[in-house]
N, C-alpha and C. Protein backbone atom coordinates (compact mmCIF):
# COMPACT_ATOMS: atom_id res chain seq x y z
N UNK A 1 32.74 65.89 8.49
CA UNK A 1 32.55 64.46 8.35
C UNK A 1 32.56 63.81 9.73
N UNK A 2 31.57 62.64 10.17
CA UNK A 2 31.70 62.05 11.44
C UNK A 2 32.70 61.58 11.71
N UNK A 3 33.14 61.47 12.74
CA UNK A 3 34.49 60.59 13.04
C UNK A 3 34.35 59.90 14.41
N UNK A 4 33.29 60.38 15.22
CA UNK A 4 32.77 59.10 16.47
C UNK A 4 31.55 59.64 16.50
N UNK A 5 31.05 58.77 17.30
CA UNK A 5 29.35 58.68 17.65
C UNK A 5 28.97 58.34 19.15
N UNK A 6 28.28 58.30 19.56
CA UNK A 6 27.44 57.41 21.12
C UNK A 6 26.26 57.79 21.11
N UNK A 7 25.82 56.70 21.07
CA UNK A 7 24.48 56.43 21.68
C UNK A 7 23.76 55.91 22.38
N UNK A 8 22.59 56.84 23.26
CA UNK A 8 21.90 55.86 24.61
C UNK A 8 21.00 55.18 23.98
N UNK A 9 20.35 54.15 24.86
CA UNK A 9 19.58 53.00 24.79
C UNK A 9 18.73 53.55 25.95
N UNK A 10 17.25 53.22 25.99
CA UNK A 10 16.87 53.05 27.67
C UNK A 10 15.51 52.93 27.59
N UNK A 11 15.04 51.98 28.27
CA UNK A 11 13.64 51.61 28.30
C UNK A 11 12.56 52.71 28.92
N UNK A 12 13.18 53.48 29.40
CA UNK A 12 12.20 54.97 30.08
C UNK A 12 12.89 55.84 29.20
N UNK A 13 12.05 57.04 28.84
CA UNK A 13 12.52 58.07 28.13
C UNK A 13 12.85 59.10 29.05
N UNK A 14 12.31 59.36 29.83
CA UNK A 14 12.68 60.06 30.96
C UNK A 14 13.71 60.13 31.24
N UNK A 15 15.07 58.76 31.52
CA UNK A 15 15.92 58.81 31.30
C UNK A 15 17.10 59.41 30.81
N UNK A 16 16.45 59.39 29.31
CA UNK A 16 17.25 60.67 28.26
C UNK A 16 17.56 61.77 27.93
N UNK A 17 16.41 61.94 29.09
CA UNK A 17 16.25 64.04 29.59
C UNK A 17 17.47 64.18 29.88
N UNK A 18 17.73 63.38 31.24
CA UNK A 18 19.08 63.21 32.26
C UNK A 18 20.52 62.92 31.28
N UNK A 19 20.27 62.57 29.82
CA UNK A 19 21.59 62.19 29.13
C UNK A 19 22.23 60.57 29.98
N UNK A 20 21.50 59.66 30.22
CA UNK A 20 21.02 58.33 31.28
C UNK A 20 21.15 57.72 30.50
N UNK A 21 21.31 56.39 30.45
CA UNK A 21 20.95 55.28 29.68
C UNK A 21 21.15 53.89 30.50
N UNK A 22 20.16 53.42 30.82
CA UNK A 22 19.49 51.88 31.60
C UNK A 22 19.78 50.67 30.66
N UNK A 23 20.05 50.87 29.39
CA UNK A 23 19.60 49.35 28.26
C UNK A 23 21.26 49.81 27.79
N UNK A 24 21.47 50.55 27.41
CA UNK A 24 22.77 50.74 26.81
C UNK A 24 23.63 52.26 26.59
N UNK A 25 24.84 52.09 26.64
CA UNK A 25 25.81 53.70 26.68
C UNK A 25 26.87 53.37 25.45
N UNK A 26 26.89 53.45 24.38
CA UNK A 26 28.20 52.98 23.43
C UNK A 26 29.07 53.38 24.33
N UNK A 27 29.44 54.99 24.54
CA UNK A 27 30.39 55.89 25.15
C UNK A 27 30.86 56.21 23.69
N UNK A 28 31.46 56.92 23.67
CA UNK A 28 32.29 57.46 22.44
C UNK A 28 33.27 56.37 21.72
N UNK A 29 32.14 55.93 20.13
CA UNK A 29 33.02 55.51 19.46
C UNK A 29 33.62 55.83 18.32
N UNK A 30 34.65 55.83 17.90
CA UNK A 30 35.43 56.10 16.96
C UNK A 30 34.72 55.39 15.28
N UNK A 31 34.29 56.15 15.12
CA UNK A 31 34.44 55.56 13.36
C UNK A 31 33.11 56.42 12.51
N UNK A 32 32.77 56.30 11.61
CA UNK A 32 32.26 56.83 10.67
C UNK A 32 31.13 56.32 10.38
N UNK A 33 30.56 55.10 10.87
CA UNK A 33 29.40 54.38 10.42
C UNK A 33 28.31 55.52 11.21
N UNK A 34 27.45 55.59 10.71
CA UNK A 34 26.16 55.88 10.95
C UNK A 34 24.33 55.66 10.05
N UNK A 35 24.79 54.31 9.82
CA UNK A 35 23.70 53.65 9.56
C UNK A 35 23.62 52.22 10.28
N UNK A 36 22.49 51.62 10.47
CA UNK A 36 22.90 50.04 10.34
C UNK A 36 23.70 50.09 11.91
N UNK A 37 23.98 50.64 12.48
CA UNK A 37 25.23 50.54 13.54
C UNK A 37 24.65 49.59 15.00
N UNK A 38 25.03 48.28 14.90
CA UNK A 38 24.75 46.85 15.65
C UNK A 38 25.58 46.75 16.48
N UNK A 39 25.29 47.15 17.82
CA UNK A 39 25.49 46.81 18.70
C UNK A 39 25.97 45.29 19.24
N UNK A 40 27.22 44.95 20.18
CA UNK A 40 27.45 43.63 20.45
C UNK A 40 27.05 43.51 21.54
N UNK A 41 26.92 44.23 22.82
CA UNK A 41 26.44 43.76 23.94
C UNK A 41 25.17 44.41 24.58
N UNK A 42 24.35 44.63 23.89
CA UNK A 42 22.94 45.10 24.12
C UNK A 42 22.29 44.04 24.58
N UNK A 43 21.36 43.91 25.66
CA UNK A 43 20.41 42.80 25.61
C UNK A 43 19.18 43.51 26.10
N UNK A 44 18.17 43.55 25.13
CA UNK A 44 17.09 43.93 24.89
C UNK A 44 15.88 42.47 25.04
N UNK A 45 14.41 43.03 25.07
CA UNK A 45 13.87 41.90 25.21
C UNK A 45 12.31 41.95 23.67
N UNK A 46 11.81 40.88 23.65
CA UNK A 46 10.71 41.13 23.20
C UNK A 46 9.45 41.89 23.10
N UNK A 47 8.64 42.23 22.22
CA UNK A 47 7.91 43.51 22.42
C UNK A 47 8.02 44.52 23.97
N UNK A 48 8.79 45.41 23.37
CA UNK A 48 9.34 46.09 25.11
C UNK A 48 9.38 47.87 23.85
N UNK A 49 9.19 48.66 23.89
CA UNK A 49 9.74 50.05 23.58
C UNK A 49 10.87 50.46 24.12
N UNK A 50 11.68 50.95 23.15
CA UNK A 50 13.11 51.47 23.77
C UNK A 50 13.14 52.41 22.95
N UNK A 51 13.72 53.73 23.54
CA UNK A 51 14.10 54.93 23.28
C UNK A 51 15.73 54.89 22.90
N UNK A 52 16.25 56.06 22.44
CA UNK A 52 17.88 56.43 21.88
C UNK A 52 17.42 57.67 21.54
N UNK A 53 19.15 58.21 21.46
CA UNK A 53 19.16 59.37 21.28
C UNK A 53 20.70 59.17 20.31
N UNK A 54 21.22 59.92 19.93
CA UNK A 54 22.96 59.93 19.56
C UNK A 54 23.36 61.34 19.45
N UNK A 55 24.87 61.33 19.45
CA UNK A 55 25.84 62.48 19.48
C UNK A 55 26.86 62.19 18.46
N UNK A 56 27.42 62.96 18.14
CA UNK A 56 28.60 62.65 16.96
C UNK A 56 29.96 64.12 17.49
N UNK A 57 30.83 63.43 16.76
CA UNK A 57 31.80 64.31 16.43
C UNK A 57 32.35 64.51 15.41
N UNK A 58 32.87 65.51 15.01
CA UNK A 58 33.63 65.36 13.36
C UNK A 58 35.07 65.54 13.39
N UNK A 59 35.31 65.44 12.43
CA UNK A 59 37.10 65.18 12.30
C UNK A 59 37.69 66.20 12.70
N UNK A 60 37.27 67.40 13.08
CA UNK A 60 38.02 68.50 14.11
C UNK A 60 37.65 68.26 15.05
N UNK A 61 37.06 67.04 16.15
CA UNK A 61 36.95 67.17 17.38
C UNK A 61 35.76 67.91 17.29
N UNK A 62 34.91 68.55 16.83
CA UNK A 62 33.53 69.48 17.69
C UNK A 62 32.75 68.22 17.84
N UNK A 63 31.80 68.38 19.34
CA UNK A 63 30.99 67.23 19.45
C UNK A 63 29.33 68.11 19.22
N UNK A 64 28.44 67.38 18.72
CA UNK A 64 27.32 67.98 18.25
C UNK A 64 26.35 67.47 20.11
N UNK A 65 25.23 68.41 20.07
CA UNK A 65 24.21 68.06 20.98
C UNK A 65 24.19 66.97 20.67
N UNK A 66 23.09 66.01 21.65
CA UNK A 66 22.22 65.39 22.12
C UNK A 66 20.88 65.42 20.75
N UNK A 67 21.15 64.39 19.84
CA UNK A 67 19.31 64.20 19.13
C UNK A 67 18.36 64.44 20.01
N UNK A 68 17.23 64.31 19.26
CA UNK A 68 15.86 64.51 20.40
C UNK A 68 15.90 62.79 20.26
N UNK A 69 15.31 62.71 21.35
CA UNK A 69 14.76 61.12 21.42
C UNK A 69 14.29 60.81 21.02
N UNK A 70 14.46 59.12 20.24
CA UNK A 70 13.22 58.45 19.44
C UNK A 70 13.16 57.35 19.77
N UNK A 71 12.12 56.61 19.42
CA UNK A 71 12.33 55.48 19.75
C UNK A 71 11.74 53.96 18.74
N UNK A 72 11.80 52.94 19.04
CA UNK A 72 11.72 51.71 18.15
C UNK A 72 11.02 50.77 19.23
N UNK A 73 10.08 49.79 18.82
CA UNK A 73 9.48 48.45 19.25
C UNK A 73 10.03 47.59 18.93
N UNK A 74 10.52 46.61 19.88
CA UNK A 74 10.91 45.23 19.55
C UNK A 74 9.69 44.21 18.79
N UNK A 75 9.94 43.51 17.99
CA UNK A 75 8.82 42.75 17.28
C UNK A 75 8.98 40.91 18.84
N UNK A 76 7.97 40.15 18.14
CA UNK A 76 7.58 38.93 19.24
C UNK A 76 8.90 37.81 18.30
N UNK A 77 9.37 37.14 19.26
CA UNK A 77 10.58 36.74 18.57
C UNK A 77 10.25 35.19 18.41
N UNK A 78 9.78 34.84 19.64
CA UNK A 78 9.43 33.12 19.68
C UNK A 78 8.47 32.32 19.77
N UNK A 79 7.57 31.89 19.51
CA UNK A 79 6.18 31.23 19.66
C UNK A 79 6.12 31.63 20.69
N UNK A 80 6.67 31.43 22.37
CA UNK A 80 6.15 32.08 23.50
C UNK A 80 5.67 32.97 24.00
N UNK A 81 6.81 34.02 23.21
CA UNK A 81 5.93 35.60 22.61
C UNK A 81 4.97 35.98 22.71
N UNK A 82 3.99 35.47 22.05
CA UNK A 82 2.88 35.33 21.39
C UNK A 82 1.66 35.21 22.66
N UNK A 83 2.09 34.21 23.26
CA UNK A 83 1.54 34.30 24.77
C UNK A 83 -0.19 33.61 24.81
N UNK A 84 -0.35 32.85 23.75
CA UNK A 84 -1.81 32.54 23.47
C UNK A 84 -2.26 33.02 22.23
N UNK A 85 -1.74 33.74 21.64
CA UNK A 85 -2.65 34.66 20.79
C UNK A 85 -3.05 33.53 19.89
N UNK A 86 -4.05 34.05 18.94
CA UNK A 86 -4.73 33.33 17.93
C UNK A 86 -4.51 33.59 16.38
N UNK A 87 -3.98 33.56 15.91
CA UNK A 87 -4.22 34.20 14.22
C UNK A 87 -5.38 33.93 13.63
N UNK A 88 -5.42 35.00 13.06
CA UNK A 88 -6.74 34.92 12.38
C UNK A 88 -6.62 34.76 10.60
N UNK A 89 -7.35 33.60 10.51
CA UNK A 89 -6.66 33.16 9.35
C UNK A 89 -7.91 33.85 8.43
N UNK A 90 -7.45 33.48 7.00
CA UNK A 90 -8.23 33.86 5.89
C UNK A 90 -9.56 32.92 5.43
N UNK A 91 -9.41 31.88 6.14
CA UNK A 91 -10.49 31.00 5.93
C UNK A 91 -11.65 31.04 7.25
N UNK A 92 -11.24 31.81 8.48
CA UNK A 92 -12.32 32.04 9.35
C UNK A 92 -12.74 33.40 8.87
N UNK A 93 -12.82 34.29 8.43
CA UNK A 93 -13.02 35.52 7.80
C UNK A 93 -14.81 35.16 7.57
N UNK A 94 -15.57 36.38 7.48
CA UNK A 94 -16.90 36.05 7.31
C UNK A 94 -16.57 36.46 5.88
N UNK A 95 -17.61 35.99 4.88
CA UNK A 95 -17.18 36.15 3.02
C UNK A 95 -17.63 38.10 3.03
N UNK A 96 -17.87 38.32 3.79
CA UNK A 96 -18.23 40.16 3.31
C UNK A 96 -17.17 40.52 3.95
N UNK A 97 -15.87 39.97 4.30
CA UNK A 97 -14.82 40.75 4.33
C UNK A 97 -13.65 40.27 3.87
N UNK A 98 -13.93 39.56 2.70
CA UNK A 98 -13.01 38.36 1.94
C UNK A 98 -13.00 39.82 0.78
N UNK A 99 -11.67 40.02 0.50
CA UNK A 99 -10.75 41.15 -0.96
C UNK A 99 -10.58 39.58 -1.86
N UNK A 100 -10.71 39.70 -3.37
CA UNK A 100 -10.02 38.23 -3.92
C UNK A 100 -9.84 38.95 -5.16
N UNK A 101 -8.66 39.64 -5.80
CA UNK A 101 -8.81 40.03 -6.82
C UNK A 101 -8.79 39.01 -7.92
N UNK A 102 -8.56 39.79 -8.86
CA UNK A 102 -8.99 38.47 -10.04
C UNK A 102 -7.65 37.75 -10.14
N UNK A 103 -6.65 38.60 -9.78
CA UNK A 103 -5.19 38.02 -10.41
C UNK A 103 -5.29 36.92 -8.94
N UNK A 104 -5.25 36.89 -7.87
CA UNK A 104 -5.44 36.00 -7.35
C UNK A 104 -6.65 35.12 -6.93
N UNK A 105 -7.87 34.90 -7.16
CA UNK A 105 -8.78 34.35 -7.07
C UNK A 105 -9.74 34.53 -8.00
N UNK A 106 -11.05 34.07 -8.17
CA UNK A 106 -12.30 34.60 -8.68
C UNK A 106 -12.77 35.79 -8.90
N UNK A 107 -12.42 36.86 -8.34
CA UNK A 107 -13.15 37.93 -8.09
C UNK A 107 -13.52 39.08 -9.75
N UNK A 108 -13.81 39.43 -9.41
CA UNK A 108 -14.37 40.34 -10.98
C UNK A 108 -13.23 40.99 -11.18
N UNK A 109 -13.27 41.33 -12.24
CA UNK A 109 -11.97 42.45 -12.95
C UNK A 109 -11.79 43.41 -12.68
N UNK A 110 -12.70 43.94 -12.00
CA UNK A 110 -12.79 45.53 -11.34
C UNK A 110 -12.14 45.45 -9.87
N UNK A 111 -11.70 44.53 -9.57
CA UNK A 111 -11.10 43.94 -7.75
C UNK A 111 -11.79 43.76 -7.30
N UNK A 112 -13.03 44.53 -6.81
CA UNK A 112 -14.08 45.09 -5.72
C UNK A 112 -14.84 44.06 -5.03
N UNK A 113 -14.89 42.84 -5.25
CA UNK A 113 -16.25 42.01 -5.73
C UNK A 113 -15.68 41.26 -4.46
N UNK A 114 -16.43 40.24 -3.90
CA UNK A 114 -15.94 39.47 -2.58
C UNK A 114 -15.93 38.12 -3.60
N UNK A 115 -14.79 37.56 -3.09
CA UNK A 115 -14.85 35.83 -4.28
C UNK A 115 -16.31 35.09 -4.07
């Protein structure tokens, strides 16, 4: 059963070869969670890629390797984010690439049909 964990953070993966971490180091913590596990002093930024890895130990003290590295994308957090972009709405769409099934619009009973 787990009984501590740590895990790196780091915006280069390269990093993680080295057992490194640039964005964040828990260091060895004590407890059993391993889901969901939220960090309090991380500061990460908007669409940026960040890599992790983790280690555990179990209730006899053995500490396991090093995971292989993976990693997660930050999503755009604030209108600024965004940086110009445009959405592309459903009403600039040319009609030969308009989906309208029947349960939501006009379209024939078979889905297929453009409204």
């Amino acid at each position: 059963m787990q009984a501590a964990y740590r895990i790196l953070v780091a915006d280069d993966s390269a990093l993680l070869v080295n057992d490194k971490a640039n964005i964040w180091d828990s260091k060895k913590l004590s407890a059993s969670d391993n889901q969901q596990v939220l960090p309090k002093d991380i500061h990460i930024k908007p669409a940026t890629k960040y890599y992790w890895k983790i280690m555990v130990w179990d209730q006899k003290g053995n500490q396991s390797a090093f995971s292989r590295p993976a990693s997660w994308r930050t999503g755009l957090w604030n209108a600024e984010d965004w940086k110009g972009a445009r959405w592309i709405a459903y009403s600039e769409l040319p009609d030969s690439n308009k989906y309208v099934p029947l349960m939501h619009g006009s379209g024939k009973k078979s889905g297929g049909e453009a409204a």
